[in-house]
Protein backbone atom coordinates (compact mmCIF):
# COMPACT_ATOMS: atom_id res chain seq x y z
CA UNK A 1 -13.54 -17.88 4.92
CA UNK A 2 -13.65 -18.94 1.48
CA UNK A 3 -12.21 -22.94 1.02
CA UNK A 4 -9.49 -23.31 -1.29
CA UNK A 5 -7.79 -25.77 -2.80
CA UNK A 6 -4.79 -24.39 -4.10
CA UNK A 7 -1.96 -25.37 -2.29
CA UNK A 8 2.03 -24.13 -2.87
CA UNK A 9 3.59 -26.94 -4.47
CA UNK A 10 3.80 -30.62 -2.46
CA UNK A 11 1.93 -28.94 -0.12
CA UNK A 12 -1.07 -31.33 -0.76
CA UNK A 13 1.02 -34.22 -0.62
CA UNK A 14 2.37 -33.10 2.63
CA UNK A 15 -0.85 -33.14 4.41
CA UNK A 16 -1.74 -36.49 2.92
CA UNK A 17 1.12 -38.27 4.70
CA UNK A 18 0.39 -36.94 8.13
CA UNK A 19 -3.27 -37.37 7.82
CA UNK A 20 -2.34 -41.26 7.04
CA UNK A 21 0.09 -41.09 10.18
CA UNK A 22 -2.84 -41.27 12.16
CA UNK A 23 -4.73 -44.34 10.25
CA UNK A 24 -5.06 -45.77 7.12
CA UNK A 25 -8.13 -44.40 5.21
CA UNK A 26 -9.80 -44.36 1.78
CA UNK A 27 -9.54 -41.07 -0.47
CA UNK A 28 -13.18 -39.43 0.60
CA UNK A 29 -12.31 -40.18 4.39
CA UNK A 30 -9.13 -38.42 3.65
CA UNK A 31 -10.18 -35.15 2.22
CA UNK A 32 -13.00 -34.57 4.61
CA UNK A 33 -10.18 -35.42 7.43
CA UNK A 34 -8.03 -32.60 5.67
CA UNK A 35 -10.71 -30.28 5.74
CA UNK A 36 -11.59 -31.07 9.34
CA UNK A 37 -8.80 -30.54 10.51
CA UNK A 38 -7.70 -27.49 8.86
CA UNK A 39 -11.12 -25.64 10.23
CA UNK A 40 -12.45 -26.06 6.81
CA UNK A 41 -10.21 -23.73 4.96
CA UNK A 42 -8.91 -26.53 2.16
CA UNK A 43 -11.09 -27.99 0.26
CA UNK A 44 -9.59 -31.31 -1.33
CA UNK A 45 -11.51 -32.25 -4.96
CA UNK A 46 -11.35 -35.26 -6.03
CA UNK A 47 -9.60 -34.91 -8.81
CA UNK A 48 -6.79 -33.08 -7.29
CA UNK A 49 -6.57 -35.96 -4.13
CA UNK A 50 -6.68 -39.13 -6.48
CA UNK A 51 -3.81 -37.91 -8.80
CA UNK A 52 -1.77 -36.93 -6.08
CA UNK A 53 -1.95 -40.73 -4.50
CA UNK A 54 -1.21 -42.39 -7.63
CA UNK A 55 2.24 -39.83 -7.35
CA UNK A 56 2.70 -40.94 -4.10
CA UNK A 57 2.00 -44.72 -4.23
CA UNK A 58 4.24 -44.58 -7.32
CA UNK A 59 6.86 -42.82 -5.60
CA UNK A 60 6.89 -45.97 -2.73
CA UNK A 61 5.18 -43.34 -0.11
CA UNK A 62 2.05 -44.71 0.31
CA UNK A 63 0.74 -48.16 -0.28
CA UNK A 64 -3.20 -49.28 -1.04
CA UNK A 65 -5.60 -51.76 -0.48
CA UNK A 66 -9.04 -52.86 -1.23
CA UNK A 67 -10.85 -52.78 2.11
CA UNK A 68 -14.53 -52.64 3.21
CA UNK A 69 -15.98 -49.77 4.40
CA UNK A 70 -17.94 -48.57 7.64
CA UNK A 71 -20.69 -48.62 5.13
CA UNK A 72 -20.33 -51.80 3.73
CA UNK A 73 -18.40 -50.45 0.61
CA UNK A 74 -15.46 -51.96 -1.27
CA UNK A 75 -12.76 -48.76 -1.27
CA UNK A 76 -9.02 -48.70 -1.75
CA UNK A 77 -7.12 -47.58 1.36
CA UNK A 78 -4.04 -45.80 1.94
CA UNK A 79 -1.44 -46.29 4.33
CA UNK A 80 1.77 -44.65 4.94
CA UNK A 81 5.07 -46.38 4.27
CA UNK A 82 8.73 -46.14 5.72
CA UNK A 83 9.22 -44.04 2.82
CA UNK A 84 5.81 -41.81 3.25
CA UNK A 85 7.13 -41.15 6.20
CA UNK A 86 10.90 -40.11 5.67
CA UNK A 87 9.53 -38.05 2.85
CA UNK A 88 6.98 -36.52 5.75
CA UNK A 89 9.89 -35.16 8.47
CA UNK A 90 12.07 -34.30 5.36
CA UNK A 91 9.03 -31.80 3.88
CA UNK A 92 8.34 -31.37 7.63
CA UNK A 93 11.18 -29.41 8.30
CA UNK A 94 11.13 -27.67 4.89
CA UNK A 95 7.56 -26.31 5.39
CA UNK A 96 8.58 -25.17 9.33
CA UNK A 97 11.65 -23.47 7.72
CA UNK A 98 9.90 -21.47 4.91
CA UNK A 99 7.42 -20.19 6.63
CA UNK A 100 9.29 -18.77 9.23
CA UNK A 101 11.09 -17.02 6.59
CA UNK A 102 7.86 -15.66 4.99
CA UNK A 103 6.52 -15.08 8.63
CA UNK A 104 9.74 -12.90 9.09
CA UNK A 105 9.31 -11.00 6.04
CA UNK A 106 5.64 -9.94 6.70
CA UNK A 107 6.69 -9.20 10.49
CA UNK A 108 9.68 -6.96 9.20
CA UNK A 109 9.86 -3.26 10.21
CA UNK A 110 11.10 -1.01 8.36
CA UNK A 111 14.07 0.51 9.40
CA UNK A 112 15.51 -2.68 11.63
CA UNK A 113 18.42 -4.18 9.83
């Protein structure tokens, strides 16, 4: 399959916040998380992920620091905040309860009311 990187709207932030549920991490370490762990179907560019963490540390969900990395490198990292994660359950159960209405739709036989 084909990566991608377009995502339906706050999608992208979404899977930000829960990858940072698990750790704090710098941007890189974050989009090759995000592609592990969706088998390699999204493909997060750079200048899609940074943007979208400037959104969210403006919007109180995330936080940064400078940190060193396992290579010996100077790199901001993000955490999740109280915030991050409110927003994360909120868009959570959005996501869980749109796509089980576009799962429905595509499942929907004709003639069944």
């Amino acid at each position: 399959m084909t990566p991608r990187n377009d995502f339906p709207q706050g999608t992208l932030e979404m899977l930000v916040l829960r990858t940072l549920v698990l750790e704090p991490m710098h941007g890189w370490g974050l989009a090759q998380r995000i592609e592990t762990m969706s088998g390699d179907v999204f493909e997060i560019q750079q200048g899609t992920l940074y943007p979208a963490l400037q959104r969210m540390k403006r919007k109180g969900w995330v936080r940064s620091e400078w940190r060193q990395t396992e290579n010996n490198r100077r790199a901001r990292y993000y955490s999740i905040t109280p915030a991050g994660q409110t927003r994360l359950e909120t868009e959570r159960a959005h996501w869980a309860r749109t796509s089980a209405a576009v799962n429905g739709i595509l499942q929907w036989e004709r003639g069944v009311v």
